[in-house]
Protein backbone atom coordinates (compact mmCIF):
# COMPACT_ATOMS: atom_id res chain seq x y z
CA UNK A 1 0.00 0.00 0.00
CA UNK A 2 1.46 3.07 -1.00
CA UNK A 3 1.57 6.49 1.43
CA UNK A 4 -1.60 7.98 0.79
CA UNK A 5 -3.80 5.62 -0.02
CA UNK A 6 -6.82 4.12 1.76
CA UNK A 7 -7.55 0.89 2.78
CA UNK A 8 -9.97 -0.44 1.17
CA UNK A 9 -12.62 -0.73 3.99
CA UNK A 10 -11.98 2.67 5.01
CA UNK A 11 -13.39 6.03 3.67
CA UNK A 12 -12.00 9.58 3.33
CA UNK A 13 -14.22 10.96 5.41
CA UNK A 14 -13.49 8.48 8.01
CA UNK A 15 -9.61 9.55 8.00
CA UNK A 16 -11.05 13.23 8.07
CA UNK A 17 -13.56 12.11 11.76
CA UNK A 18 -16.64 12.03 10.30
CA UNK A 19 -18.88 9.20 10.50
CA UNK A 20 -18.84 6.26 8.39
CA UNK A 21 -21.18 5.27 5.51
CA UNK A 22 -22.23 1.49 8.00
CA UNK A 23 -23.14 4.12 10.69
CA UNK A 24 -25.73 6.35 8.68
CA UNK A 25 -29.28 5.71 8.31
CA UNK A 26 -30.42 4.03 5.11
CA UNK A 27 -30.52 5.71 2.25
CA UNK A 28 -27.55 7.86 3.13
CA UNK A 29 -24.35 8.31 1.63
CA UNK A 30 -21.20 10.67 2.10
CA UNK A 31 -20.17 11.90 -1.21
CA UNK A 32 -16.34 12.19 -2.73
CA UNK A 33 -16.49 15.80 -1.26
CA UNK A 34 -17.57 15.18 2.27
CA UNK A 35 -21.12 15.58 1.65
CA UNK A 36 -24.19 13.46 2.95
CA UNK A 37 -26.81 12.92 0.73
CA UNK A 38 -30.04 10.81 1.01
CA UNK A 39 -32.53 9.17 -0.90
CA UNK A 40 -35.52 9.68 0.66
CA UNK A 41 -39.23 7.96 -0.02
CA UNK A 42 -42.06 10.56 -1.39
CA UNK A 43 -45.35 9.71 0.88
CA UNK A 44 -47.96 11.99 -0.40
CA UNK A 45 -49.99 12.67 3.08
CA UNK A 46 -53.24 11.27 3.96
CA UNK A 47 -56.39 13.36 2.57
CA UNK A 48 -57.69 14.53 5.76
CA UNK A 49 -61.06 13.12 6.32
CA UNK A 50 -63.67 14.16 8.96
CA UNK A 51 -64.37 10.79 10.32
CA UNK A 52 -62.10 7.97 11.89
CA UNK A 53 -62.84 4.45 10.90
CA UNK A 54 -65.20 3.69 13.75
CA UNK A 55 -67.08 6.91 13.23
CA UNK A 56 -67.79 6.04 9.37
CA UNK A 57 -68.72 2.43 10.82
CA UNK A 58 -71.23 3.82 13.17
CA UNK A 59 -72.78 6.32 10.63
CA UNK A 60 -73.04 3.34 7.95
CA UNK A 61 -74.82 1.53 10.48
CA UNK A 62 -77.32 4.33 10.99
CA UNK A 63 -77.81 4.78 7.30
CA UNK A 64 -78.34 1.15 6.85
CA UNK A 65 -80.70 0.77 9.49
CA UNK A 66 -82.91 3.48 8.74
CA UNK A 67 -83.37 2.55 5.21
CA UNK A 68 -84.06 -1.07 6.22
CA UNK A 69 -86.37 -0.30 9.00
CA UNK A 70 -88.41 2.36 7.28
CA UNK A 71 -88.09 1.61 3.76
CA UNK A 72 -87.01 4.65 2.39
CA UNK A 73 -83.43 5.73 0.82
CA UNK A 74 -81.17 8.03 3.60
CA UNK A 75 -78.14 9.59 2.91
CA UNK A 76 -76.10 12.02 4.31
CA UNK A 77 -74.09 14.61 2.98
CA UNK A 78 -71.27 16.54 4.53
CA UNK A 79 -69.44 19.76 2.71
CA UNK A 80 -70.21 22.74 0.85
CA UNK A 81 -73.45 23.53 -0.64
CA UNK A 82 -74.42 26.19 -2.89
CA UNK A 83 -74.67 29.81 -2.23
CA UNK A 84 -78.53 29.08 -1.35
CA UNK A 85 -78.11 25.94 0.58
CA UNK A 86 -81.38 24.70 0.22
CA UNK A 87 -81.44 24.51 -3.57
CA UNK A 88 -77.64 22.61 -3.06
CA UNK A 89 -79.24 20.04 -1.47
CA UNK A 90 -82.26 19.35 -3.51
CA UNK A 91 -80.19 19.08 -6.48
CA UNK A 92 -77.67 16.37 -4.38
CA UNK A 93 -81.32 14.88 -3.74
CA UNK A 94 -82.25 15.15 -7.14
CA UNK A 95 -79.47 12.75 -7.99
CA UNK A 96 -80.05 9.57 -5.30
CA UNK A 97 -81.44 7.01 -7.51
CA UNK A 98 -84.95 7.48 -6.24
CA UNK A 99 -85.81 10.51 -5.22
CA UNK A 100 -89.56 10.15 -4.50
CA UNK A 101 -88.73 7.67 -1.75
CA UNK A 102 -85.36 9.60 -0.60
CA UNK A 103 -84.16 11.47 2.50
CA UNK A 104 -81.01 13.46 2.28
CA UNK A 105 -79.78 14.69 5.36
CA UNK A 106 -77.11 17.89 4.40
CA UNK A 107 -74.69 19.72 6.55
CA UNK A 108 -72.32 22.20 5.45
CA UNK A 109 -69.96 23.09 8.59
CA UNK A 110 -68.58 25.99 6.54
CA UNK A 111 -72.40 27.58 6.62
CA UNK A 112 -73.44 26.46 9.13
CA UNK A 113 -76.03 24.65 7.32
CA UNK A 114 -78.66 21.76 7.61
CA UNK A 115 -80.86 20.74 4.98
CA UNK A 116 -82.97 17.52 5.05
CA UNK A 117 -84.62 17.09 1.82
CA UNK A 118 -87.26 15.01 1.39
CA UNK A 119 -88.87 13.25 -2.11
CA UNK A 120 -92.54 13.06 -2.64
CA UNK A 121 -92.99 9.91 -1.09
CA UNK A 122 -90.99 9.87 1.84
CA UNK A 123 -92.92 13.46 2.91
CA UNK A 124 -96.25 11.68 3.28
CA UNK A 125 -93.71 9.42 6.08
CA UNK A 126 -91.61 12.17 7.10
CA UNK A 127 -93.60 15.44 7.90
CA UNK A 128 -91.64 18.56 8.46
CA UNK A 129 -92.34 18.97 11.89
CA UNK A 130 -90.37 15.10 12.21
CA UNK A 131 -87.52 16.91 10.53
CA UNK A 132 -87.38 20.47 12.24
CA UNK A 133 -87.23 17.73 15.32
CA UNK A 134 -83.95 16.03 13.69
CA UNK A 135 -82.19 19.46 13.05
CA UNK A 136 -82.75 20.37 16.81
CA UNK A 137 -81.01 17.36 17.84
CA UNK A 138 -78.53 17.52 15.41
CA UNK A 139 -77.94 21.05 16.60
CA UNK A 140 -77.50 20.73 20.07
CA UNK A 141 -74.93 18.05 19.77
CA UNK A 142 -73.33 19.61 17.01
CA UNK A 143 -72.58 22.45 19.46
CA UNK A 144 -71.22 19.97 21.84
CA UNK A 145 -68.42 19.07 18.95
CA UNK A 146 -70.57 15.55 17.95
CA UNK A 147 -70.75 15.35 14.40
CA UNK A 148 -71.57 11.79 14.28
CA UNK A 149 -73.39 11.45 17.44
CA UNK A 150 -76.21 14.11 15.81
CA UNK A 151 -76.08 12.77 12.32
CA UNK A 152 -76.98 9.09 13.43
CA UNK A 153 -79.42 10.67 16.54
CA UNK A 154 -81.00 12.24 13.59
CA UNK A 155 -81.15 9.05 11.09
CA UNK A 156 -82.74 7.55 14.13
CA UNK A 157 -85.45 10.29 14.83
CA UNK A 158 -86.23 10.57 11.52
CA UNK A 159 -86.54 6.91 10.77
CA UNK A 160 -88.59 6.13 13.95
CA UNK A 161 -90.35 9.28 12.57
CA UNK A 162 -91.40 7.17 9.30
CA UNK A 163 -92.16 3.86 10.91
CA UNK A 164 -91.22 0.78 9.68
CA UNK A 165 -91.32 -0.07 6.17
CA UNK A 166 -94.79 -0.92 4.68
CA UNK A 167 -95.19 -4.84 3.52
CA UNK A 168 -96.41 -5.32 -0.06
């Protein structure tokens, strides 16, 4: 081995006391000049929903049950509506796949909006004194910070408020 020269298992930054390449994280390297560099994974962040897993379970389970036990087609909305709020949520209504026999339950935190929209047949089962009820409940726990608590309170009211499902 000639003056000068490295051994082979040793570095040039390890002659100059810096750390060497085994004792850095992987991914990282010390360049020729002295450098670190690192390769590092892109992880595009989660979109940030408004619900945890066991809160979208629990509202599912509302939805589900409602539409079972009464018969008629809930859903629930949650985000911006139109500048009028109530015609943003009768168009969303106007979209479920049968709107005679729907019940769309909107919010819009940003508003501070609540809509429940009703098609022609699910009125005659859901009066609007049953659904001034619903937005009272889903208002006071809404002010208590419970956005899931008052939507399925609601899904409840207003399904008990339709009965059960007529037989054919």
């Amino acid at each position: 081995m000639a003056t000068g020269e490295l051994a082979p298992s040793a570095t040039a930054v390890d002659l100059l006391g810096h750390e060497s390449e085994k004792d850095l994280p992987f991914g990282e390297v010390v360049t020729g000049s002295g450098r670190r560099s690192a390769a590092k994974m892109y992880e595009p962040s989660a979109p940030a929903v408004p619900f945890s897993v066991q809160q979208l379970a629990r509202l599912d389970e509302a939805l589900t049950f409602a539409s079972r036990e009464s018969g008629l087609d809930f859903s629930v909305y949650l985000g911006d509506l139109e500048q009028d709020s109530r015609a943003g949520a009768e168009k969303l209504h106007a979209a479920t796949d049968d709107p005679s026999n729907a019940v769309l339950v909107a919010v819009s935190p940003a508003q501070r909006a609540i809509e429940i929209v009703t098609g022609q047949h699910a009125y005659q089962r859901v009066p609007d004194r049953g659904a001034k009820l619903a937005v009272a409940s889903m208002v006071a726990s809404f002010k208590e910070g419970d956005l899931v608590g008052g939507l399925v309170n609601a899904l409840r009211m207003l399904s008990d408020q339709a009965g059960p499902a007529p037989k054919h």
